[in-house]
N, C-alpha and C. Protein backbone atom coordinates (compact mmCIF):
# COMPACT_ATOMS: atom_id res chain seq x y z
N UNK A 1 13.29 -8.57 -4.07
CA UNK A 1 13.59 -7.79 -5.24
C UNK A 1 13.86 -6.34 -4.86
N UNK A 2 14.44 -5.99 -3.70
CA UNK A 2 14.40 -4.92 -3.11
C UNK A 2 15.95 -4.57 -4.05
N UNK A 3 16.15 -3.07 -4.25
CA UNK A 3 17.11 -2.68 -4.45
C UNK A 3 17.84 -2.93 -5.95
N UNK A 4 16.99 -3.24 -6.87
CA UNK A 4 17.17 -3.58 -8.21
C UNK A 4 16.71 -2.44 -9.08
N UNK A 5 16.22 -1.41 -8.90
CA UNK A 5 16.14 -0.11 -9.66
C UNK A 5 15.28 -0.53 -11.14
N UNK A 6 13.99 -1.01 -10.48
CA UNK A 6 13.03 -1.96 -11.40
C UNK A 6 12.14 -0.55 -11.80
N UNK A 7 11.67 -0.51 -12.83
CA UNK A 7 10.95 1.08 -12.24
C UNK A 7 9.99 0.63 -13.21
N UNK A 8 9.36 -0.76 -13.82
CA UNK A 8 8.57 -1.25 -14.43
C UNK A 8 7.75 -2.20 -14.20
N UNK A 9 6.61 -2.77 -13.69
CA UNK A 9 6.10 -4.14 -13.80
C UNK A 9 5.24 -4.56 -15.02
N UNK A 10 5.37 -5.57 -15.75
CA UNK A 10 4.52 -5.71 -16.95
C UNK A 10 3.82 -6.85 -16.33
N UNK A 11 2.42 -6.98 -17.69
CA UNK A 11 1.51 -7.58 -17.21
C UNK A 11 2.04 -9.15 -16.76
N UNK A 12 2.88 -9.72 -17.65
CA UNK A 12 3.05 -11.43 -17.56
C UNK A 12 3.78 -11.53 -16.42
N UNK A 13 5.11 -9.95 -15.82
CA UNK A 13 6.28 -10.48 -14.89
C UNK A 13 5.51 -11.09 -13.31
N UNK A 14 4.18 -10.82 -13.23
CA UNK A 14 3.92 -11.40 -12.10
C UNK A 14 3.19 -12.93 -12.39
N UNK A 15 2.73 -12.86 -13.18
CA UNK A 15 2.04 -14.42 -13.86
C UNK A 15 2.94 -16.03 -13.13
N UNK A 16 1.97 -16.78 -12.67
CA UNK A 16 2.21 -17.84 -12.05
C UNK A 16 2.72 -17.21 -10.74
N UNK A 17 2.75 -16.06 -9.77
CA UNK A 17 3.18 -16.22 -8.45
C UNK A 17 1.66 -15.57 -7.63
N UNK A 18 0.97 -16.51 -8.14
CA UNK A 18 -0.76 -16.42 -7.15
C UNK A 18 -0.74 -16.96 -6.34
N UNK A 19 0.10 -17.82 -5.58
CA UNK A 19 0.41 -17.88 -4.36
C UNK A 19 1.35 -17.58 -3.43
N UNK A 20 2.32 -16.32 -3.84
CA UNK A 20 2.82 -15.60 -3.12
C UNK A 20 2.40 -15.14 -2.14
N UNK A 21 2.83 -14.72 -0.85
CA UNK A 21 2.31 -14.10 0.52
C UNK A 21 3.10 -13.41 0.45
N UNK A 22 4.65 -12.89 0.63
CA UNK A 22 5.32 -12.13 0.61
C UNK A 22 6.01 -11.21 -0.28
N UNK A 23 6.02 -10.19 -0.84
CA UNK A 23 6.41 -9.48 -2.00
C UNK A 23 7.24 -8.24 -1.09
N UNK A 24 8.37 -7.82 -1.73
CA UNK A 24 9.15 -6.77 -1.44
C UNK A 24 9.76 -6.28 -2.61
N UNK A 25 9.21 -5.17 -2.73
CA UNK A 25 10.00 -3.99 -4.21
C UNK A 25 10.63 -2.88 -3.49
N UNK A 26 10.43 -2.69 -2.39
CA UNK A 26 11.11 -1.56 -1.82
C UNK A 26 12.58 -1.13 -2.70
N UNK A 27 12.72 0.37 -2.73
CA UNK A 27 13.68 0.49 -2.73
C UNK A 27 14.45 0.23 -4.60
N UNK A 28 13.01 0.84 -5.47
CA UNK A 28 13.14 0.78 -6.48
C UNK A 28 12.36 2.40 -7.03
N UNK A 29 12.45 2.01 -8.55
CA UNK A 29 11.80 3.43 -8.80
C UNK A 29 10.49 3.60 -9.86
N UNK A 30 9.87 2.44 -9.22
CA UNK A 30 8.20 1.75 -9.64
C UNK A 30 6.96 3.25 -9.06
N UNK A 31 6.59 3.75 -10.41
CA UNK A 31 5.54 4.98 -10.85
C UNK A 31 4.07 3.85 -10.34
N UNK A 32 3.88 3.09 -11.24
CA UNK A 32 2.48 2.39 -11.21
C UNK A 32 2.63 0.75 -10.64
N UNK A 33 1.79 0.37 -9.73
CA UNK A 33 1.58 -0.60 -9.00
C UNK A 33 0.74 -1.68 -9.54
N UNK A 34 -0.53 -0.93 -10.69
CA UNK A 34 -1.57 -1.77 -10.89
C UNK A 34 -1.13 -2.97 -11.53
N UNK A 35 -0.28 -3.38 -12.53
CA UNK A 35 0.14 -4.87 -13.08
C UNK A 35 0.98 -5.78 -11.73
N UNK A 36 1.30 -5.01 -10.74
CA UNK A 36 2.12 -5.94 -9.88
C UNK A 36 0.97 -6.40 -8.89
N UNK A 37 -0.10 -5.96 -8.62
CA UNK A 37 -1.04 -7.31 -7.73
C UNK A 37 -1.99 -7.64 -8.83
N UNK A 38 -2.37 -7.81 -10.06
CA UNK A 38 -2.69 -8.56 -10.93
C UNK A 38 -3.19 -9.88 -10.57
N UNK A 39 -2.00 -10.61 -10.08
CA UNK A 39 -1.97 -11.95 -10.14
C UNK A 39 -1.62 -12.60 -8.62
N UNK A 40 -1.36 -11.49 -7.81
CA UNK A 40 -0.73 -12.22 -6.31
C UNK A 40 -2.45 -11.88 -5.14
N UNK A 41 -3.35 -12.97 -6.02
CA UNK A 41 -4.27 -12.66 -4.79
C UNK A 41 -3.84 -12.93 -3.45
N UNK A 42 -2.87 -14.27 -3.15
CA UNK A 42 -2.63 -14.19 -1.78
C UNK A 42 -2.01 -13.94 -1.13
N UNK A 43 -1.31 -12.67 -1.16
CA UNK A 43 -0.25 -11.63 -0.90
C UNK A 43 -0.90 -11.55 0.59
N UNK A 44 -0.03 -11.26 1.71
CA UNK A 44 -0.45 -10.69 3.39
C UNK A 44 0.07 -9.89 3.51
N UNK A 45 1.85 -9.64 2.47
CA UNK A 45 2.55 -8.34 2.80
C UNK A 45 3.27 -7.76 1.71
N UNK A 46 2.85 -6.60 1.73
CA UNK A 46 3.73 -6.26 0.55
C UNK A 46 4.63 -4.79 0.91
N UNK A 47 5.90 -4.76 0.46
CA UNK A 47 6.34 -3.44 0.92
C UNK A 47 6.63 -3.42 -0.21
N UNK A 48 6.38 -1.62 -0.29
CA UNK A 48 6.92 -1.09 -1.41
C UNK A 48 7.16 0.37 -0.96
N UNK A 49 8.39 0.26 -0.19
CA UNK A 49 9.00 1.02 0.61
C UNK A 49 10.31 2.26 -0.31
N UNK A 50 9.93 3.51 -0.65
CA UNK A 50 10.86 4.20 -1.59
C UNK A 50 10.76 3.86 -2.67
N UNK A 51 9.60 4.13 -2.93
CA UNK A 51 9.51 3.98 -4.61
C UNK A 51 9.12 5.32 -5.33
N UNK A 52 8.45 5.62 -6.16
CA UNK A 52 7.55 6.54 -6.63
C UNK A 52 6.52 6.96 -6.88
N UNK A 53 5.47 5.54 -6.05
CA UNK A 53 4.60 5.38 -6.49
C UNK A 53 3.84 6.89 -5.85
N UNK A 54 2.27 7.32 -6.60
CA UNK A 54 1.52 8.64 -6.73
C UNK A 54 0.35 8.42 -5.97
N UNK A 55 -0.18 7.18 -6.55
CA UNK A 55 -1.28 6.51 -5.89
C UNK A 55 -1.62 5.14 -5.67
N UNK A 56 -2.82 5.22 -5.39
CA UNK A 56 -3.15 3.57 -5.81
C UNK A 56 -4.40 3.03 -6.62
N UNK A 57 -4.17 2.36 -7.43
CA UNK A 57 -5.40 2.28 -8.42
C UNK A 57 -6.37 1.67 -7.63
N UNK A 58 -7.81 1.57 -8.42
CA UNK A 58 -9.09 0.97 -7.99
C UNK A 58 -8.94 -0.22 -7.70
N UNK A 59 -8.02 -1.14 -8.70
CA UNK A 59 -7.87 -2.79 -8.44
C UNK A 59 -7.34 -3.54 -7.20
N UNK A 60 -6.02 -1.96 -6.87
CA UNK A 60 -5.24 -2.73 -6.06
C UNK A 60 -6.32 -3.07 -5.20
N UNK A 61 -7.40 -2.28 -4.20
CA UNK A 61 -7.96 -2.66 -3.46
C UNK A 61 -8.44 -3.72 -3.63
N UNK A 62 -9.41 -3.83 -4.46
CA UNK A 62 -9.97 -4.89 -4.44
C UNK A 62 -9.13 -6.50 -4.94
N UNK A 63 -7.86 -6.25 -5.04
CA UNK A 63 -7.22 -7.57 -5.71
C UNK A 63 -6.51 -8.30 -4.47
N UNK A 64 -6.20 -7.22 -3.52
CA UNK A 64 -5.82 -7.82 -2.01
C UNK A 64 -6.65 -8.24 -0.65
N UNK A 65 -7.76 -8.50 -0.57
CA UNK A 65 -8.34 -8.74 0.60
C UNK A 65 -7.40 -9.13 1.33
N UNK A 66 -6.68 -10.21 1.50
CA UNK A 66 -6.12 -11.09 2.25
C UNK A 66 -4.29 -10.09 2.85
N UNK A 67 -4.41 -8.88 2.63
CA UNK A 67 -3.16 -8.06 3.08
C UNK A 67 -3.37 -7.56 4.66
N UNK A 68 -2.46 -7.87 5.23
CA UNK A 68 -2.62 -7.18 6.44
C UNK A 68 -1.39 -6.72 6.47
N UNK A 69 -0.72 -6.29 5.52
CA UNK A 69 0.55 -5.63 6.02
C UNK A 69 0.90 -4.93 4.77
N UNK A 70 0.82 -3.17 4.84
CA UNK A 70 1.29 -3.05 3.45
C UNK A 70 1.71 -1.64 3.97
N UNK A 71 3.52 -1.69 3.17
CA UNK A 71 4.11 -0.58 3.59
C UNK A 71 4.17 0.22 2.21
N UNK A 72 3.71 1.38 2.43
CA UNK A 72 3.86 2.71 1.55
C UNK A 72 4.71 3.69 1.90
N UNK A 73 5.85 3.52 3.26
CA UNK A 73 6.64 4.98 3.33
C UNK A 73 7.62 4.92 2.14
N UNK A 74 8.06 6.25 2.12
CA UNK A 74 8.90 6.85 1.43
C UNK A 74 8.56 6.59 -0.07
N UNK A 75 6.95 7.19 -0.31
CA UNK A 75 6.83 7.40 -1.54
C UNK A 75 5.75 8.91 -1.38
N UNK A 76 6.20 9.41 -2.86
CA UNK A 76 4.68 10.75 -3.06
C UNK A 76 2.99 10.99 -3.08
N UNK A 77 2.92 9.23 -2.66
CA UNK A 77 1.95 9.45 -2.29
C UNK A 77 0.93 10.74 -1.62
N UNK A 78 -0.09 10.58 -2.18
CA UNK A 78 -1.21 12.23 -0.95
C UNK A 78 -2.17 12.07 -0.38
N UNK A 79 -2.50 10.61 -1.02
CA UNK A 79 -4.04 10.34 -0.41
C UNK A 79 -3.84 8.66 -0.61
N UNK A 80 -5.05 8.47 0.32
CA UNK A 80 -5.59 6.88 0.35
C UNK A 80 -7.26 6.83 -0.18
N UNK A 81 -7.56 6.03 -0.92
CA UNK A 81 -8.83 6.42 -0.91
C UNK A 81 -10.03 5.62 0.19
N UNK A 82 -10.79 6.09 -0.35
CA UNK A 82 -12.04 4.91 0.88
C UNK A 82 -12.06 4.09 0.49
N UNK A 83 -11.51 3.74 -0.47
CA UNK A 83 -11.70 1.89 -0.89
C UNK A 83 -10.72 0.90 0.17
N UNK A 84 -9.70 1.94 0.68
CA UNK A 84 -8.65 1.47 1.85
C UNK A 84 -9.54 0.25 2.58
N UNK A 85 -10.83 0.74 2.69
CA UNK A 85 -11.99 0.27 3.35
C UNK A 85 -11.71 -1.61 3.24
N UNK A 86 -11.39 -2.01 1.93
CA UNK A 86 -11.72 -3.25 1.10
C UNK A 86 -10.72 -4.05 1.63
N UNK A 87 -9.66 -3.73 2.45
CA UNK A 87 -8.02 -4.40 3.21
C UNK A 87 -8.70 -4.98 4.57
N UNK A 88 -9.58 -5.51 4.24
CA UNK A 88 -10.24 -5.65 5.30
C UNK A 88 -9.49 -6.68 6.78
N UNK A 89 -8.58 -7.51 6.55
CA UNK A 89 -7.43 -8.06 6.93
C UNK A 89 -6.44 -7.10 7.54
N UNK A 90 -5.73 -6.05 7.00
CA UNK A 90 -4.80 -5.37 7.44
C UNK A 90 -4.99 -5.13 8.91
N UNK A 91 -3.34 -5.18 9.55
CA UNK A 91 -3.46 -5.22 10.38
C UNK A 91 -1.98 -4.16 10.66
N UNK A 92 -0.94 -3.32 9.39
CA UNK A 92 -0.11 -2.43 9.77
C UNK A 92 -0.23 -1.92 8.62
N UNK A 93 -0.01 -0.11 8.53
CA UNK A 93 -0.30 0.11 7.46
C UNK A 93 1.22 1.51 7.41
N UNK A 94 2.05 1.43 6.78
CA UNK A 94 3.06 2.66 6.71
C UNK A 94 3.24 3.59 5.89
N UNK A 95 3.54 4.65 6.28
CA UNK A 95 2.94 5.56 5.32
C UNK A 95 3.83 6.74 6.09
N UNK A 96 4.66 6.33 6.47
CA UNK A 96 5.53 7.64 6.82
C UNK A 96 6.30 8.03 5.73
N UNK A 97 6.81 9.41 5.89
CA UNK A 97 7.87 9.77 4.87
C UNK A 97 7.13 10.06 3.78
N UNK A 98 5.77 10.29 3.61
CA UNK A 98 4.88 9.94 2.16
C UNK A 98 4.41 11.56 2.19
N UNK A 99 2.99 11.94 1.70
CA UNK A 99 2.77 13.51 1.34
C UNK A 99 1.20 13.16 1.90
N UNK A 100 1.04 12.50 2.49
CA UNK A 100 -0.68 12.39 2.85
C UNK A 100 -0.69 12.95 3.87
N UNK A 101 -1.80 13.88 3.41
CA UNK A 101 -1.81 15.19 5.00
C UNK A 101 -3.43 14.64 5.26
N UNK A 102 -3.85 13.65 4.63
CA UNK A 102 -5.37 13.57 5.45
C UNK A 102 -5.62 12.41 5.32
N UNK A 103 -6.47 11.23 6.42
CA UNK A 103 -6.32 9.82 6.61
C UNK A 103 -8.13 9.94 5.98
N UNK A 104 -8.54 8.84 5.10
CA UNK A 104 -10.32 8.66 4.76
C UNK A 104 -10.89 8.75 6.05
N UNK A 105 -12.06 9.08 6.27
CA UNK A 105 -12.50 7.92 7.53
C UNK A 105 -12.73 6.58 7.27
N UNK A 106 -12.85 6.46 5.98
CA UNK A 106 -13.01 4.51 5.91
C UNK A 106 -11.90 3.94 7.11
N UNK A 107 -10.65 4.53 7.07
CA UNK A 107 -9.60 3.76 7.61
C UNK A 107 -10.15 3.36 8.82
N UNK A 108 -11.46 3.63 9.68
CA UNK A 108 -11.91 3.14 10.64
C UNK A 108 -12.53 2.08 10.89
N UNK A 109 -12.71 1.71 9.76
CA UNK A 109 -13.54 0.07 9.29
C UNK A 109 -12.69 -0.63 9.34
N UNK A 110 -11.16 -0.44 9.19
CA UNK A 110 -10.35 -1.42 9.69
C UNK A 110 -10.12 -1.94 10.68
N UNK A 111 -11.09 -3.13 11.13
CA UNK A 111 -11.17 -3.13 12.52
C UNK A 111 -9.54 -3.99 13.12
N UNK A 112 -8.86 -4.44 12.43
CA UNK A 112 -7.70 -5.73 12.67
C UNK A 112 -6.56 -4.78 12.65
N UNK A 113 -6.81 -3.30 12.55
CA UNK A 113 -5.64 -2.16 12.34
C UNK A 113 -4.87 -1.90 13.09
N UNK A 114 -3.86 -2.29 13.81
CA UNK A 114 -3.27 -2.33 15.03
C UNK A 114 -2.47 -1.22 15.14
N UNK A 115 -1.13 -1.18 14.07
CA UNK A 115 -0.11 -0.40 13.54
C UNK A 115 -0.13 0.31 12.48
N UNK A 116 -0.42 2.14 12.86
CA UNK A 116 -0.50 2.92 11.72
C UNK A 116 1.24 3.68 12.09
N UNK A 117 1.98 3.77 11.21
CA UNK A 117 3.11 3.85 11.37
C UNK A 117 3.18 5.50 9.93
N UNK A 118 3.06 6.82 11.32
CA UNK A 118 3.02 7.77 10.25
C UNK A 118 4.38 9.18 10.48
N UNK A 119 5.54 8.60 10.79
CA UNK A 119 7.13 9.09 11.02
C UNK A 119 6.98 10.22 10.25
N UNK A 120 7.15 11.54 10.51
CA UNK A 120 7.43 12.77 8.92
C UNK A 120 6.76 12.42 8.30
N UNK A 121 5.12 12.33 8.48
CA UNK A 121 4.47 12.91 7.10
C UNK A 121 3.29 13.77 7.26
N UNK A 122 3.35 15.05 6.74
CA UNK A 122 2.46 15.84 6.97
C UNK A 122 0.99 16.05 7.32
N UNK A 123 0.61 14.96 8.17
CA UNK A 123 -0.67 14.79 8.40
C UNK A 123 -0.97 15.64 9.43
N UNK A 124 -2.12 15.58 9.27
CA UNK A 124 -3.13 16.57 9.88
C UNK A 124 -3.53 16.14 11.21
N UNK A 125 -3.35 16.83 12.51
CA UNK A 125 -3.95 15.85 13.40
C UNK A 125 -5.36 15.09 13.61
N UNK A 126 -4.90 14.04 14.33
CA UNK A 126 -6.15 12.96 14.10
C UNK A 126 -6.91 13.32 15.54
N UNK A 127 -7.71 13.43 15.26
CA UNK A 127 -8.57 13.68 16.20
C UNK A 127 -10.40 12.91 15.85
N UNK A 128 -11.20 12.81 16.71
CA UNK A 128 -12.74 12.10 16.39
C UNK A 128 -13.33 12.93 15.65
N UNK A 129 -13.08 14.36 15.06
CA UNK A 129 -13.96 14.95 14.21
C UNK A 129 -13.25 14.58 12.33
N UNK A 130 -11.91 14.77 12.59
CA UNK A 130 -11.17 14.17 11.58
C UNK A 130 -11.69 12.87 11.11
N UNK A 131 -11.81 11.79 12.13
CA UNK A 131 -12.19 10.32 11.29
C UNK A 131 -13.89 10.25 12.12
């Protein structure tokens, strides 16, 4: 669904795809995320690459355990919160091109974290006092 200039998800449009693994919105102009993992507990990847999204709600975390792959570049994003903590699966996380100048330390509990992919975005260097 990449490239369809969707800039809405309502509650029912994800209904019946709870066994999805793969989701791609990239490349739309989607503000809020929270109705689109609703219903896809078994999502592993989701990009949502150039969108608009600001943040990420409380649910998303907890509605994805099973993600190990979730791309956030090229949105306004600024922050991740410590609930990042709850992706406990993830194993690439992107976030270039975005506005987050500071990583939680939760992100260290990700122990399966292989690929942090952070191209142009104003972060702060990472260093052991940082995380």
């Amino acid at each position: 669904m990449r490239h369809n200039m969707i800039a809405e998800i309502r509650s029912g449009d994800m209904k019946g795809l709870s066994k999805l693994k793969v989701l791609d919105l990239s490349q739309n102009n989607i503000e809020n995320i929270s109705k689109i993992v609703k219903h896809c507990y078994e999502l592993t990847e989701l990009y949502l690459i150039g969108n608009k999204i600001t943040e990420l709600p409380e649910k998303f975390y907890a509605n994805l355990n099973k993600l190990q792959q979730l791309h956030l570049s090229g949105n306004p994003i600024t922050e991740l919160s410590a609930d990042i903590r709850k992706l406990s699966d993830l194993k690439v996380l992107g976030i270039s091109f975005t506005k987050i100048q500071q990583l939680n330390r939760s992100i260290t509990e990700l122990e399966h974290l292989t690929r942090l992919l952070v191209e142009n975005t104003p972060l702060v260097v990472l260093n052991q006092s940082n995380l």
